[in-house]
C-alpha atoms as a PDB file:
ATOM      1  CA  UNK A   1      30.513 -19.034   0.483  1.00  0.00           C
ATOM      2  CA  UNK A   2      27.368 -18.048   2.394  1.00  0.00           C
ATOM      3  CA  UNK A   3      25.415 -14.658   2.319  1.00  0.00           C
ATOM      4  CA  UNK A   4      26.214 -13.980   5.916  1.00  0.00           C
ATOM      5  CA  UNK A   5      29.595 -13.295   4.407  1.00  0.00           C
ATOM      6  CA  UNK A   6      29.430 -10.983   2.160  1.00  0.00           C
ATOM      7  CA  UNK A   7      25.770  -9.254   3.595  1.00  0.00           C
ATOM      8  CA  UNK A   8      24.280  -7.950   7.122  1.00  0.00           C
ATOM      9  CA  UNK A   9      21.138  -9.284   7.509  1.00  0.00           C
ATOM     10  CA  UNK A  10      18.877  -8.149   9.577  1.00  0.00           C
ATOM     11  CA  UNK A  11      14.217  -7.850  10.297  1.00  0.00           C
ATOM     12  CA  UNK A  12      12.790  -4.554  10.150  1.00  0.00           C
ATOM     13  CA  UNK A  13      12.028  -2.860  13.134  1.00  0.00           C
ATOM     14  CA  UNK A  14       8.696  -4.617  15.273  1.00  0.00           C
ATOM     15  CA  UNK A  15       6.646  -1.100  14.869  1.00  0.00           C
ATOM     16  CA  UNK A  16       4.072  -1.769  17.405  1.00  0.00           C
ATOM     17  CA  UNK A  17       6.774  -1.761  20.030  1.00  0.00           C
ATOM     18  CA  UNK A  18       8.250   1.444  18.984  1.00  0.00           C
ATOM     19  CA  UNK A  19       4.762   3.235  18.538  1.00  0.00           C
ATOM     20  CA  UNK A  20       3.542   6.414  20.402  1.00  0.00           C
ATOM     21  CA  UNK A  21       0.819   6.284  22.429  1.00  0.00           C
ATOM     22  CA  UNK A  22      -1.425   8.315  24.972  1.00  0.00           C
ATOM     23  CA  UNK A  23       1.399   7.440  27.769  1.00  0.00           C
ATOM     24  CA  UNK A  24       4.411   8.123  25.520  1.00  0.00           C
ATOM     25  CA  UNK A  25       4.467  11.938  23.362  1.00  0.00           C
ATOM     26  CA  UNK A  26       5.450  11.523  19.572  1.00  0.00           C
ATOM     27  CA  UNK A  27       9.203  12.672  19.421  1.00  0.00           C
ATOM     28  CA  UNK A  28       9.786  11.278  15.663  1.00  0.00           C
ATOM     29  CA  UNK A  29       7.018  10.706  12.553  1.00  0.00           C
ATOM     30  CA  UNK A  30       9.179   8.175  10.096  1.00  0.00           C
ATOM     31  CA  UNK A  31       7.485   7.162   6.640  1.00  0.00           C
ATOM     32  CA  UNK A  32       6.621   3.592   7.065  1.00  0.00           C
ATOM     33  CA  UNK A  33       6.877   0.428   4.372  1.00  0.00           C
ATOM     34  CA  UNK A  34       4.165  -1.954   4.500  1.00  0.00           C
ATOM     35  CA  UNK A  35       3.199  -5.321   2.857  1.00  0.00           C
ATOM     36  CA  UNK A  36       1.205  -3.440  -0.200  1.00  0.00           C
ATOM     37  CA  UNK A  37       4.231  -1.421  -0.933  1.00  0.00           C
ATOM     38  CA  UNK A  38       5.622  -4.375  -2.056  1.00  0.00           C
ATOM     39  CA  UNK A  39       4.610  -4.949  -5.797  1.00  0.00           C
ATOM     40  CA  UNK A  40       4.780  -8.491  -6.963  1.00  0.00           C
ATOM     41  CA  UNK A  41       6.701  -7.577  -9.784  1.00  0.00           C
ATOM     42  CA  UNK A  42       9.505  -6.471  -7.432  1.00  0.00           C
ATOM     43  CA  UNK A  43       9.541  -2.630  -6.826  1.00  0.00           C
ATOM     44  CA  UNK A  44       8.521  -0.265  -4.209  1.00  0.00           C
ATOM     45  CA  UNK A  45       4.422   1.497  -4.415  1.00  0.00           C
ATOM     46  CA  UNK A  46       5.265   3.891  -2.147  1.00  0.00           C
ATOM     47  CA  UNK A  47       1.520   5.104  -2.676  1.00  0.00           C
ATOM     48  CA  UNK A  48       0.547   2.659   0.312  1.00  0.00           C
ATOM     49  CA  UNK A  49       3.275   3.808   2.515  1.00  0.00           C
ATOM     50  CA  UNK A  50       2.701   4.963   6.167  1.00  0.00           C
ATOM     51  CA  UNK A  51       3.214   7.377   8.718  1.00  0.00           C
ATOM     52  CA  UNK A  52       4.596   6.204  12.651  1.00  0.00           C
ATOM     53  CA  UNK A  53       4.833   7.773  15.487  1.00  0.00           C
ATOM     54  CA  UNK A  54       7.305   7.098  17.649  1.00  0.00           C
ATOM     55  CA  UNK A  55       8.792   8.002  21.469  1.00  0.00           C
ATOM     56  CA  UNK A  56      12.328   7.483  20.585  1.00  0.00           C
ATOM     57  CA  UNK A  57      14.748   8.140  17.607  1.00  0.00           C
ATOM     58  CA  UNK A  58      14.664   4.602  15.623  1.00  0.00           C
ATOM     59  CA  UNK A  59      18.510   3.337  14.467  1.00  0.00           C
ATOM     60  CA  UNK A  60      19.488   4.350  10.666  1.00  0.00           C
ATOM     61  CA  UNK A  61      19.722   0.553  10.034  1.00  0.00           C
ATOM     62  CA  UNK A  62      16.241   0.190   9.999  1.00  0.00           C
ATOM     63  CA  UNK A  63      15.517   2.869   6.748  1.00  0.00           C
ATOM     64  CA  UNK A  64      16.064   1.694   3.300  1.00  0.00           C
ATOM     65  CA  UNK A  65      19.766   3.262   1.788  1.00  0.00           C
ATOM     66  CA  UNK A  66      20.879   2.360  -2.051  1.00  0.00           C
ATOM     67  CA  UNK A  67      21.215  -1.020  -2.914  1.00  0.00           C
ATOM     68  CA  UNK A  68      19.554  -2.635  -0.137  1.00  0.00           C
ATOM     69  CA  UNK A  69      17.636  -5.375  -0.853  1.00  0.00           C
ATOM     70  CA  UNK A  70      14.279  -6.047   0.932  1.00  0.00           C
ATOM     71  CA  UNK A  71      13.001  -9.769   1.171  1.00  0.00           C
ATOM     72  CA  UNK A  72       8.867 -10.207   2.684  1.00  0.00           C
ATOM     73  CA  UNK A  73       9.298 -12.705   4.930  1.00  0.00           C
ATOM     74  CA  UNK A  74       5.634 -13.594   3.920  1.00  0.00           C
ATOM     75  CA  UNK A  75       4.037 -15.125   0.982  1.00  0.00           C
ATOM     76  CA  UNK A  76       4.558 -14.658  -1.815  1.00  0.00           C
ATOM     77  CA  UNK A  77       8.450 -13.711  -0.586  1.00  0.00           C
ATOM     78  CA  UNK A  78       8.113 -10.721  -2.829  1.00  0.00           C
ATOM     79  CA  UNK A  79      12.353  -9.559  -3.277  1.00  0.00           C
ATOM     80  CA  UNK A  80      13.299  -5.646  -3.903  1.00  0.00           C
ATOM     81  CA  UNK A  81      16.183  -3.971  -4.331  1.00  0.00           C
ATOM     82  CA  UNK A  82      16.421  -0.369  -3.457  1.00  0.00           C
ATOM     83  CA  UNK A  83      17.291   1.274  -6.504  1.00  0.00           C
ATOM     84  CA  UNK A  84      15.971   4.702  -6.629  1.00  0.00           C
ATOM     85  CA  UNK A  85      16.446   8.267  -4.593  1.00  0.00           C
ATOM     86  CA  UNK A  86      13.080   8.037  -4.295  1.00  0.00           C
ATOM     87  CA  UNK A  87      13.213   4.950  -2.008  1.00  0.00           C
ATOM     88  CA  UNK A  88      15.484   5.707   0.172  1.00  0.00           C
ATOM     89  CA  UNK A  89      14.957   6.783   3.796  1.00  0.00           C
ATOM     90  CA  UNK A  90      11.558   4.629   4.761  1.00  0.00           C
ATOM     91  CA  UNK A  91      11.756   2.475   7.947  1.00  0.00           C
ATOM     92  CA  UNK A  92      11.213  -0.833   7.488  1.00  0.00           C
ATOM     93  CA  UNK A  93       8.990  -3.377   9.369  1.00  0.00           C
ATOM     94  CA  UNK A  94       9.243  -6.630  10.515  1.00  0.00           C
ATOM     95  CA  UNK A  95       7.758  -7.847   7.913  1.00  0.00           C
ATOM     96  CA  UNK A  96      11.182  -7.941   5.827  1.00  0.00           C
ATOM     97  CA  UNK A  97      14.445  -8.641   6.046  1.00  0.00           C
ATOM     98  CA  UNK A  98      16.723  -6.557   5.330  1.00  0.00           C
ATOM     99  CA  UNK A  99      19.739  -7.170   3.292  1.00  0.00           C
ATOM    100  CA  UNK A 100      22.554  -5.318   2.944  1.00  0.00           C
ATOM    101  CA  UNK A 101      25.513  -5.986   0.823  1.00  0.00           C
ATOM    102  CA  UNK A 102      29.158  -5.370   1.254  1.00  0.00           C
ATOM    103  CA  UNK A 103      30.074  -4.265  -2.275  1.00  0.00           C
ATOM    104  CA  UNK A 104      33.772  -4.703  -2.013  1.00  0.00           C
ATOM    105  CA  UNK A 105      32.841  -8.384  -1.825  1.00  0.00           C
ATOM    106  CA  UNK A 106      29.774  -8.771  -3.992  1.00  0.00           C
ATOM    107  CA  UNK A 107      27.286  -7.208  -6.480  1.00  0.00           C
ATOM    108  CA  UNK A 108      24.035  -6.436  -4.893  1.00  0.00           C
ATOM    109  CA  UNK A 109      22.654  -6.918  -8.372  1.00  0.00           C
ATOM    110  CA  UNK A 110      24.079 -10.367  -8.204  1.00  0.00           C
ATOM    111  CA  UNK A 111      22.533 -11.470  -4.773  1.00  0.00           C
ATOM    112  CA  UNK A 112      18.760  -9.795  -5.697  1.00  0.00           C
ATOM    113  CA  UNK A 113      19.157 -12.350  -8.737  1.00  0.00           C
ATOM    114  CA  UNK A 114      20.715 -14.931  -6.667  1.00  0.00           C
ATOM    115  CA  UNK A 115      17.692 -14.593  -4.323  1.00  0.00           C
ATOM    116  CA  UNK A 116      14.981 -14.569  -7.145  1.00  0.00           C
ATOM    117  CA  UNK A 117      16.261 -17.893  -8.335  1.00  0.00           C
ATOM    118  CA  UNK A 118      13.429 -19.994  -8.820  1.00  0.00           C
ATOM    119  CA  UNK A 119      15.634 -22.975  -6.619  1.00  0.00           C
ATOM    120  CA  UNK A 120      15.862 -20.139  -3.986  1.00  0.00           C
ATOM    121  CA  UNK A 121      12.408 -20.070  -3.795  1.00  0.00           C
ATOM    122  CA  UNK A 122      11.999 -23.472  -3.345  1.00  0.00           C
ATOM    123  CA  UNK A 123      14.470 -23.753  -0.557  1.00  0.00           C
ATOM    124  CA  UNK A 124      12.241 -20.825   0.846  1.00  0.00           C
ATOM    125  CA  UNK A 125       8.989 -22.979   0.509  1.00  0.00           C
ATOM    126  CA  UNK A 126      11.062 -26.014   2.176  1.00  0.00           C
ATOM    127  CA  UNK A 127      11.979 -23.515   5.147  1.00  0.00           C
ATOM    128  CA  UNK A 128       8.971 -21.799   6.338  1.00  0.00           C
ATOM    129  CA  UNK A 129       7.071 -22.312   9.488  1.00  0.00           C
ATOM    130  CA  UNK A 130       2.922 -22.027   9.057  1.00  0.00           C
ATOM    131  CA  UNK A 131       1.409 -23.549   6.505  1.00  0.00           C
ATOM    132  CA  UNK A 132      -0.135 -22.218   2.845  1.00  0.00           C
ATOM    133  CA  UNK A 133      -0.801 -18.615   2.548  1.00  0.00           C
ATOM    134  CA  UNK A 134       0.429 -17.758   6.363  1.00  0.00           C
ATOM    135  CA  UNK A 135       3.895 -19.227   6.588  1.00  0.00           C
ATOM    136  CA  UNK A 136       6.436 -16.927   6.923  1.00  0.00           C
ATOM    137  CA  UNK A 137      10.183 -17.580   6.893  1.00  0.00           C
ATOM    138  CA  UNK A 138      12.785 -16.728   9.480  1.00  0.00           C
ATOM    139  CA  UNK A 139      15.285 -13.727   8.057  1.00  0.00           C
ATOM    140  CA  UNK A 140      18.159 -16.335   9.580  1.00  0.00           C
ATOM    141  CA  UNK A 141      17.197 -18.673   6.810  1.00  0.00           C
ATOM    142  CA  UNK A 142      19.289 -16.573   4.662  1.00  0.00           C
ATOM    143  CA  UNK A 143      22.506 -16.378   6.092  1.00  0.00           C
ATOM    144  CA  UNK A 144      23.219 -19.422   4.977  1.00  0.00           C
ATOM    145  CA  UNK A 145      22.175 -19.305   1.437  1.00  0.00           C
ATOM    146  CA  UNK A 146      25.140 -20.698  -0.804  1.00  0.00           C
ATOM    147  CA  UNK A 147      26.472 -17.935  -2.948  1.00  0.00           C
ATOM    148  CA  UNK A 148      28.843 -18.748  -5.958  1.00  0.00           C
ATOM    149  CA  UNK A 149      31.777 -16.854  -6.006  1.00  0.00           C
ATOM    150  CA  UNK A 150      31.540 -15.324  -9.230  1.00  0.00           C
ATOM    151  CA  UNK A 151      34.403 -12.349  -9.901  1.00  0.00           C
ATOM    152  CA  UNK A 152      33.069  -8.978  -9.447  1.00  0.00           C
ATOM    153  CA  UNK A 153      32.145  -8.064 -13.236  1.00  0.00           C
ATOM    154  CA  UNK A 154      30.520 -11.234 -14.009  1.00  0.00           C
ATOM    155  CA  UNK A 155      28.744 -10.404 -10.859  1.00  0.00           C
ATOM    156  CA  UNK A 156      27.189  -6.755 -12.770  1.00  0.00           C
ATOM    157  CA  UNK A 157      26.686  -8.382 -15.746  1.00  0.00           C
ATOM    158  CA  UNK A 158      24.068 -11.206 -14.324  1.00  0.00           C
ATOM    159  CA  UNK A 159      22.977  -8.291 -11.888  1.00  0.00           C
ATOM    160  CA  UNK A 160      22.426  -5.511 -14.203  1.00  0.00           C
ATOM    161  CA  UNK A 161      20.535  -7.809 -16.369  1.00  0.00           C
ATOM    162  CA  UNK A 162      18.155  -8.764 -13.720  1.00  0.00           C
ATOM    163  CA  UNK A 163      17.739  -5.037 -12.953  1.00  0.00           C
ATOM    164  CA  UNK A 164      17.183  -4.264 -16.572  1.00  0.00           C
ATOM    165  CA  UNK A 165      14.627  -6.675 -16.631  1.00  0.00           C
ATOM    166  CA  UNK A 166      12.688  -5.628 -13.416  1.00  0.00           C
ATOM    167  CA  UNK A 167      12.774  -2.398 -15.045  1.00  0.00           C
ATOM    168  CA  UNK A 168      11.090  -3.191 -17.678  1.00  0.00           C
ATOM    169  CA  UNK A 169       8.010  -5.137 -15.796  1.00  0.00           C
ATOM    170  CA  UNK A 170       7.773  -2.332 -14.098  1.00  0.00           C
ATOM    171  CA  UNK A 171       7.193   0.039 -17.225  1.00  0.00           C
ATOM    172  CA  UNK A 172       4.810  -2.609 -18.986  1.00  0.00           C
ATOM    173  CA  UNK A 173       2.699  -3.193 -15.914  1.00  0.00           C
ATOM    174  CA  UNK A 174       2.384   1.120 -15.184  1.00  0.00           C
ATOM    175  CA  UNK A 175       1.509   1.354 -19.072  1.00  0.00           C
ATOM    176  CA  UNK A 176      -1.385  -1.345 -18.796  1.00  0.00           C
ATOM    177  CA  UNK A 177      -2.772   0.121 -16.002  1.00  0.00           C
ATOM    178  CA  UNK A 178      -2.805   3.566 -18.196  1.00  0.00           C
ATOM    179  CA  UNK A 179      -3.585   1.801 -21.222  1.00  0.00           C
ATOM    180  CA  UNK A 180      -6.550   0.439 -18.919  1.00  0.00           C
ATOM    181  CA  UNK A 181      -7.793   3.835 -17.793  1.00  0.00           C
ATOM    182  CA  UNK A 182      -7.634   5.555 -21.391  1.00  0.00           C
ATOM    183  CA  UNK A 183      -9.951   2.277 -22.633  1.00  0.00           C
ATOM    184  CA  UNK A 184     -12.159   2.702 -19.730  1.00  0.00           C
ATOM    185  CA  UNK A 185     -12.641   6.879 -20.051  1.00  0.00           C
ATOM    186  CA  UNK A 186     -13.174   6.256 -24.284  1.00  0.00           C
ATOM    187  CA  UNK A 187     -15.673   3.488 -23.615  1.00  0.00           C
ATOM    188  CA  UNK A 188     -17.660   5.661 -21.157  1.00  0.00           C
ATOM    189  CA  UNK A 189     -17.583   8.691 -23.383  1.00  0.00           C
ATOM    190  CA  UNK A 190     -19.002   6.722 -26.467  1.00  0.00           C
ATOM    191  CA  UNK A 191     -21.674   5.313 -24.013  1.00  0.00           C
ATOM    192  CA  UNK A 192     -22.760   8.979 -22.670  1.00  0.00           C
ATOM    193  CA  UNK A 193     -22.733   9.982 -26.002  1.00  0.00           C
ATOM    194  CA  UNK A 194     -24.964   7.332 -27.218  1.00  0.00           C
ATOM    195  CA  UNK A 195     -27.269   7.723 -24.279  1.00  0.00           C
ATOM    196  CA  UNK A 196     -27.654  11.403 -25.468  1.00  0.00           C
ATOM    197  CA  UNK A 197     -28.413   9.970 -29.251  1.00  0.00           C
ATOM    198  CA  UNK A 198     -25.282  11.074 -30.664  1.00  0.00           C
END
């Protein structure tokens, strides 16, 4: 089996085609992904996110729903899967593909971890056009990933792991960045205090 058969897979929408300008009036503002909203760790920082505007009402296959899983076509191939309210409803560029799984079939828990493989990512590195840190990879190159057939609760079991897991990245990499602001506020408050001769 192949992920064309149990996924759609589709690019993002090519925004510069789609944006509004002096010729064309702004019907539609969408929220807009970007390459920084993808963290390396694998979740969304919707803190870099966009705003377009467009002439035209874009197609709802183009916005991130539940479960979707978003692949940079770019290095470093960062892999998300939409897994939060929160993330839902942002358009998404051409910079990704989009993946969506049809969960009769398949766990979409099971193909992000499938597609994290470290073997996936070297058939990635085998398949991209460019060279070193500009080669991108075609979203096609995906539809004919092999996927092992797995029954559907061995599926959530290797899937919910991986999700667990991403989870937790996620947590220890927000609580060094905090635990990196709280040491940088107490060393600058014992160095104004010294300054003063305290």
């Amino acid at each position: 089996m192949v992920l064309e058969n149990i996924a759609t897979i589709r690019t993002g929408v090519v925004t510069t085609r789609k944006k509004s300008s002096e010729k064309d009036p702004v019907k539609h503002e969408y929220n807009l992904l970007n390459l920084k909203c993808a963290a390396p760790a694998g979740y969304l920082d919707l803190q870099f996110a966009e705003t377009l505007p467009t002439f035209e009402e874009l197609k709802p296959e183009y916005f991130t729903q539940m479960n979707d899983i978003l692949v940079r076509l770019s290095t470093p191939y960062t892999t998300i899967m939409i897994t939060k309210d929160e993330w839902c409803g942002y358009l998404v560029p051409s910079h990704f593909a989009i993946i969506r799984v049809d969960e009769t079939i398949a766990a979409p828990e099971y193909v992000l971890w499938l597609l994290k493989r470290e073997s996936t990512r070297q058939k990635i590195l085998q398949n991209i056009s460019g060279s070193g840190a500009f080669g991108t990879i075609n979203s096609k190159f995906f539809n004919t990933l092999p996927v092992r057939n797995l029954t559907l609760n061995k599926q959530h079991i290797i899937g919910q792991m991986q999700i667990l897991s991403e989870k937790e990245q996620e947590l220890l990499l927000k609580l060094v960045i905090q635990k990196e602001t709280y040491n940088k506020l107490l060393v600058d408050k014992i160095y104004d205090s010294a300054k003063r001769g305290n």
